[in-house]
Protein backbone atom coordinates (compact mmCIF):
# COMPACT_ATOMS: atom_id res chain seq x y z
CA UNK A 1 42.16 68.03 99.09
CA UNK A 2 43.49 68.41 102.60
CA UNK A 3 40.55 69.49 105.41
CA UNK A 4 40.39 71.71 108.82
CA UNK A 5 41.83 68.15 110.58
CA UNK A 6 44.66 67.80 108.28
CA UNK A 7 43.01 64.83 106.61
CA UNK A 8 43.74 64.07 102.69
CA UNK A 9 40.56 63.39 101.32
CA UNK A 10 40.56 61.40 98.45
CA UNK A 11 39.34 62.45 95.34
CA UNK A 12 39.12 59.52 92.70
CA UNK A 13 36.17 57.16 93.60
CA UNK A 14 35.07 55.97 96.90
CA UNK A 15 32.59 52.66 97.12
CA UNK A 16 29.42 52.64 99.02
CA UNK A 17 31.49 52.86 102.76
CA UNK A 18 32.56 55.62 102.02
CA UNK A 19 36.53 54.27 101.24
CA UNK A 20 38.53 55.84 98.52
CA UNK A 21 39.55 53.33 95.70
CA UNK A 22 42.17 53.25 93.39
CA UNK A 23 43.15 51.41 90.51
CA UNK A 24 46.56 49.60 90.96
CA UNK A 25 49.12 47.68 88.42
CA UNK A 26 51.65 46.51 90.95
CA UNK A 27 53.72 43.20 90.31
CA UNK A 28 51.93 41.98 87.19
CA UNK A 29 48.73 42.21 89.00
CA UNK A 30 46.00 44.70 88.50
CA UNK A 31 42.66 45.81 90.24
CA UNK A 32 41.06 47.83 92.69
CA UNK A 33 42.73 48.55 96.16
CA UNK A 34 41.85 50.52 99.11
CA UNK A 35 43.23 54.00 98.80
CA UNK A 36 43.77 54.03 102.23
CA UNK A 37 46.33 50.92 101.89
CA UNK A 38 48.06 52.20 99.11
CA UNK A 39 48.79 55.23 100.69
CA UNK A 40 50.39 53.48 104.19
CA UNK A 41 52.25 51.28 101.61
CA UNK A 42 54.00 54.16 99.54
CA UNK A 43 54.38 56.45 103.11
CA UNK A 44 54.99 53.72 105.80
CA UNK A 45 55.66 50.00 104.24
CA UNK A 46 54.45 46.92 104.18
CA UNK A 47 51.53 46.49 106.02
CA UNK A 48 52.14 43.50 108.47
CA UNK A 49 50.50 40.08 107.95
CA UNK A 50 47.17 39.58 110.39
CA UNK A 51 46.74 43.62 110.66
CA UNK A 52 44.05 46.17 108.82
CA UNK A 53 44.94 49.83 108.31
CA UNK A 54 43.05 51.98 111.41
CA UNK A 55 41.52 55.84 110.64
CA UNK A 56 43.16 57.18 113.74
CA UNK A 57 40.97 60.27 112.19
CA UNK A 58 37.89 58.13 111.56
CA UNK A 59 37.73 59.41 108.32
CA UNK A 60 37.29 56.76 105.78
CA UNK A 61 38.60 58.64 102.45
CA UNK A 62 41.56 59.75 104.55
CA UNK A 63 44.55 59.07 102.64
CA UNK A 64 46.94 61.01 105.31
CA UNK A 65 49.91 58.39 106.48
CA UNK A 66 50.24 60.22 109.43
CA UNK A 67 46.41 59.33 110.31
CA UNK A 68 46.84 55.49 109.25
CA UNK A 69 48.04 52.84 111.68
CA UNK A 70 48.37 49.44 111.14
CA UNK A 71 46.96 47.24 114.33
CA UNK A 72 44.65 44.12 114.87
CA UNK A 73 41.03 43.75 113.52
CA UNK A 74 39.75 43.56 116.92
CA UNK A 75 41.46 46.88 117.69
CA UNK A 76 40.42 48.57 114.86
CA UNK A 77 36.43 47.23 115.69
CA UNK A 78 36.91 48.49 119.19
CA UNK A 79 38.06 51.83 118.15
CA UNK A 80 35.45 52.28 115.82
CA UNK A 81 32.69 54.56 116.11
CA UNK A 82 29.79 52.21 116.63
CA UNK A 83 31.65 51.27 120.19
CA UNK A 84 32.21 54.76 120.87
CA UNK A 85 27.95 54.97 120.69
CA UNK A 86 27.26 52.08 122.70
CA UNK A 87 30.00 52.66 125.27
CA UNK A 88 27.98 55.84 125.86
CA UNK A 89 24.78 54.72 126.38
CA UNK A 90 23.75 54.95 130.09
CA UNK A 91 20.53 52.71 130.04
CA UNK A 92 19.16 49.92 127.82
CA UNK A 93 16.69 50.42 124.78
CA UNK A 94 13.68 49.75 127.83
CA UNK A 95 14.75 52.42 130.33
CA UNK A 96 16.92 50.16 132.74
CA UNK A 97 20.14 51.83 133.83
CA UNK A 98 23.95 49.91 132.87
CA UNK A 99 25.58 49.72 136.06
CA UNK A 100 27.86 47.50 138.10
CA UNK A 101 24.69 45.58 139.51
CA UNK A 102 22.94 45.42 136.47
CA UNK A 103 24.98 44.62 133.37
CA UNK A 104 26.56 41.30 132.33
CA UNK A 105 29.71 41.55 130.84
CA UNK A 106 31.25 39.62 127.86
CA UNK A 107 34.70 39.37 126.51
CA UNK A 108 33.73 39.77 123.41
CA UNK A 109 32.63 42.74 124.51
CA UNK A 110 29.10 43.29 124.68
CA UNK A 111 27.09 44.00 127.43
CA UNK A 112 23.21 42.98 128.18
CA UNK A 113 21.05 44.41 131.07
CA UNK A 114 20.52 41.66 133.91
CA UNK A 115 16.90 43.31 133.93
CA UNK A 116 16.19 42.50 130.76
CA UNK A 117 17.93 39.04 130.80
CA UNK A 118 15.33 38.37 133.86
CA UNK A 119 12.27 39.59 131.84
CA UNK A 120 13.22 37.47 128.46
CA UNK A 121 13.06 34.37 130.75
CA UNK A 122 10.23 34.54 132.27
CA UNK A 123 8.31 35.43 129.23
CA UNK A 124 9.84 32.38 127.74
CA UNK A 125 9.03 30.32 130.86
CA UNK A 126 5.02 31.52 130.92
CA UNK A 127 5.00 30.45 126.97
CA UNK A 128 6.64 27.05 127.57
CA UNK A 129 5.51 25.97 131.07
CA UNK A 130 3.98 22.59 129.83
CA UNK A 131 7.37 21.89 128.30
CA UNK A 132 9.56 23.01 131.27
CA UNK A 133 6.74 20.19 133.21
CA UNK A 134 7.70 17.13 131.16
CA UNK A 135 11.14 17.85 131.09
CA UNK A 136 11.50 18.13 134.62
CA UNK A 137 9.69 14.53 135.30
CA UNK A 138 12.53 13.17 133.29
């Protein structure tokens, strides 16, 4: 079935992700693949060693080889949907706004609010202060 987006949505069964499945008997060996990868493997070719197959539609039952791209894990995470969320969001869950002066930066990436960092520590500080004591007479 092909949508509004020009997505072919697969038909046959999809598992609890939501990513079509298929049955395969290629080279003597049999089982369940991704739809998805089949599909970029008939249309496109081999898919590269180290690389996952990328929704460019983020439609996970899309079986469209025009919509399929092979590139890194790490690209596929950061184009996923969840990062799309969080790279939204203009303040932490308590209220504190993300901005230049206030958010620590990782390269992983995540992000954490310096306010929030601040307020973690002390409230570990005030429930260990006899501990912080001793270790600082060493």
């Amino acid at each position: 079935m092909i949508d509004t987006n020009d997505c072919w949505l697969y038909a046959g069964y999809k598992n609890e992700l939501g990513y079509g499945q298929i049955f395969t008997y290629i080279n003597k060996k049999q089982g369940y693949q991704y739809a998805h990868r089949v599909s970029y493997e008939t249309f496109i070719g081999n898919i590269p060693d180290g690389l996952v197959i990328d929704h460019l539609c983020s439609v996970r039952c899309c079986i469209n080889p025009t919509h399929l791209e092979a590139v890194t894990a790490r690209e596929n995470t950061l184009r996923g949907i969840g990062v799309k969320i969080n790279k939204s969001k203009t303040h932490c869950p308590r209220g504190h706004k993300y901005d230049e002066s206030n958010t620590l930066i990782s390269s992983s990436p995540w992000r954490r609010c310096k306010q929030c960092a601040r307020d973690s520590h002390r409230r570990y500080y005030a429930l260990n202060k006899e501990k912080w004591k001793v270790y600082n007479k060493k």
